[in-house]
C-alpha atoms as a PDB file:
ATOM      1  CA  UNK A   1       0.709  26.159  47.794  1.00  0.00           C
ATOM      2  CA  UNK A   2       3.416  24.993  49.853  1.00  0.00           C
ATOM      3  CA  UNK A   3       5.530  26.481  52.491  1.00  0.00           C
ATOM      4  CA  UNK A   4       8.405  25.746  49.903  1.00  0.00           C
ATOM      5  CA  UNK A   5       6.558  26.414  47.015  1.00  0.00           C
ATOM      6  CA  UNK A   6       5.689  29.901  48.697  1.00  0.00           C
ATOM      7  CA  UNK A   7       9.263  30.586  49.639  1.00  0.00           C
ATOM      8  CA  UNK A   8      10.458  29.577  46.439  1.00  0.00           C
ATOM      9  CA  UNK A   9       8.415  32.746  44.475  1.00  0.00           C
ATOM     10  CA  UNK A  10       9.567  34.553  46.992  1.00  0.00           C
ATOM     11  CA  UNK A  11      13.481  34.184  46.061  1.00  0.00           C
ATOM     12  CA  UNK A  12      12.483  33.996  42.537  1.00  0.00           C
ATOM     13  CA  UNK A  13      10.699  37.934  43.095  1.00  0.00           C
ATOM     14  CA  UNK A  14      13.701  38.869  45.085  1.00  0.00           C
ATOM     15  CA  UNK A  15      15.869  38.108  42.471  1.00  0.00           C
ATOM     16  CA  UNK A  16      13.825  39.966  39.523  1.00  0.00           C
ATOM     17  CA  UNK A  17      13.950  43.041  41.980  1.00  0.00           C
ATOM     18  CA  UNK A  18      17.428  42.425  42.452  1.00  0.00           C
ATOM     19  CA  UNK A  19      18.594  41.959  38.880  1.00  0.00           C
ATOM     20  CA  UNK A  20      16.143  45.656  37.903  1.00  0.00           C
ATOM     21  CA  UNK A  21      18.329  47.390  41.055  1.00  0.00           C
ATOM     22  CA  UNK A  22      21.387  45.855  39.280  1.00  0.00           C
ATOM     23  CA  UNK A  23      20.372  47.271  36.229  1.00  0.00           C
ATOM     24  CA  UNK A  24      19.508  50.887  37.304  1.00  0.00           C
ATOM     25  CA  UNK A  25      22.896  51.055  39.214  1.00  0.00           C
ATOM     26  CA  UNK A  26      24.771  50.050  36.181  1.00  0.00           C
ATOM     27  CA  UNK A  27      22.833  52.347  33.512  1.00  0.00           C
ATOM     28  CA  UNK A  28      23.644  55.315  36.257  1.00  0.00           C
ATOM     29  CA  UNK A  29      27.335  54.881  36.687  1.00  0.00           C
ATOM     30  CA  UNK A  30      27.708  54.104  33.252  1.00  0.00           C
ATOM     31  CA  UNK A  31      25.437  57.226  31.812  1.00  0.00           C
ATOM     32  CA  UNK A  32      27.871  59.464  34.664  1.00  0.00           C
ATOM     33  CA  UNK A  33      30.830  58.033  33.270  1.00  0.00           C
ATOM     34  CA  UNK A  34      30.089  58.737  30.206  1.00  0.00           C
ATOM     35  CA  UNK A  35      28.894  61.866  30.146  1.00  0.00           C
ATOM     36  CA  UNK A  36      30.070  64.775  27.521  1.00  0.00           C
ATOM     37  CA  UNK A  37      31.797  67.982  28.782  1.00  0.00           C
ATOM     38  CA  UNK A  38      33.848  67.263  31.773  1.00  0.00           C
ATOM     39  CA  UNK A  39      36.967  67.347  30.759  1.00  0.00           C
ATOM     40  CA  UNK A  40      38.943  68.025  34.151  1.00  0.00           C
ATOM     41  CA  UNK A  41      42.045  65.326  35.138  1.00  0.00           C
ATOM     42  CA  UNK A  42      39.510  64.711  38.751  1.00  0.00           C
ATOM     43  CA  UNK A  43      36.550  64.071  36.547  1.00  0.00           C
ATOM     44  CA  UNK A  44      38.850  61.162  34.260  1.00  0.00           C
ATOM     45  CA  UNK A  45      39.848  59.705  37.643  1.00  0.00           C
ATOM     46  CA  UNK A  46      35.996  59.504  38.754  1.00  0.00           C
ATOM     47  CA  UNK A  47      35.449  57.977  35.262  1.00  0.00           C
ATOM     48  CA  UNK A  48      38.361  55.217  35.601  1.00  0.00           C
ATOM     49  CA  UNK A  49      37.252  54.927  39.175  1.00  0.00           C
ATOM     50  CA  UNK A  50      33.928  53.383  37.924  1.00  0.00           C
ATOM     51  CA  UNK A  51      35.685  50.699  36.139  1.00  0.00           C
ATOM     52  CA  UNK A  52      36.095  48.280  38.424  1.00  0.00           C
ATOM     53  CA  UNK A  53      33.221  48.676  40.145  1.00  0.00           C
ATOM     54  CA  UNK A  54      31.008  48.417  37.234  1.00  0.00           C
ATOM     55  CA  UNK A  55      32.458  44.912  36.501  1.00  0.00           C
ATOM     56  CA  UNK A  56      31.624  43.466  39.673  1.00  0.00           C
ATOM     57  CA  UNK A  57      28.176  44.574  39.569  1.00  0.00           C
ATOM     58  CA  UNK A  58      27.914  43.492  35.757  1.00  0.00           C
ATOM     59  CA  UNK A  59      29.119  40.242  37.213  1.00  0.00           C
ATOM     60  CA  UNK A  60      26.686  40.133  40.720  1.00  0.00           C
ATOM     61  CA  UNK A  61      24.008  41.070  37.806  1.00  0.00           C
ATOM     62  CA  UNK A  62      24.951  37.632  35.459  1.00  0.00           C
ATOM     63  CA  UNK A  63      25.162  35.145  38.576  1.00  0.00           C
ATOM     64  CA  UNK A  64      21.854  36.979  39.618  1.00  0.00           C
ATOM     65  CA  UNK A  65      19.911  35.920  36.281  1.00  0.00           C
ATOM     66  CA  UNK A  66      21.930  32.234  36.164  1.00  0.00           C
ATOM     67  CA  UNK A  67      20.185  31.770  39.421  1.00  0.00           C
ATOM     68  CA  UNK A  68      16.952  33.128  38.236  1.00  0.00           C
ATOM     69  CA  UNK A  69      17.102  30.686  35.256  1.00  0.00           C
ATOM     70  CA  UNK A  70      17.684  27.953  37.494  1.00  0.00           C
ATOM     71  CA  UNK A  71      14.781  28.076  39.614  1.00  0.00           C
ATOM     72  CA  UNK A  72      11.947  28.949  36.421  1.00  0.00           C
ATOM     73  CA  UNK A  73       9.351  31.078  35.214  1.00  0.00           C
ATOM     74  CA  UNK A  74       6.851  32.343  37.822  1.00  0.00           C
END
């Protein structure tokens, strides 16, 4: 195997690990967000808070797996 060849599996299992952090992150903020029973003005502006920040890691998490695409299959 190549020094390239090497390198390139390397990028390509950083960016599975990447893309499952991605995914944790987003399936926590989302299952605090949405959680039942707080009902207190500070908790809605925690929930709204969350907003933004959960599209820009939805969207880090997309270019993550167009990249992944692009370089193949292990």
């Amino acid at each position: 195997m190549t020094s390239f060849s090497s390198e390139l599996a390397d990028y390509r299992a950083l960016l599975d690990q990447t893309i499952t952090q991605l995914d944790s992150l987003i399936y926590d903020i989302e299952h605090f967000a949405l959680k039942s029973g707080h009902q207190s003005n500070q908790f809605h502006e925690l929930t709204f808070d969350t907003i933004p920040m959960l599209r820009k890691l939805k969207d880090v998490r997309t270019h993550a797996k167009q990249s992944r695409s692009h370089y193949g299959p292990l």
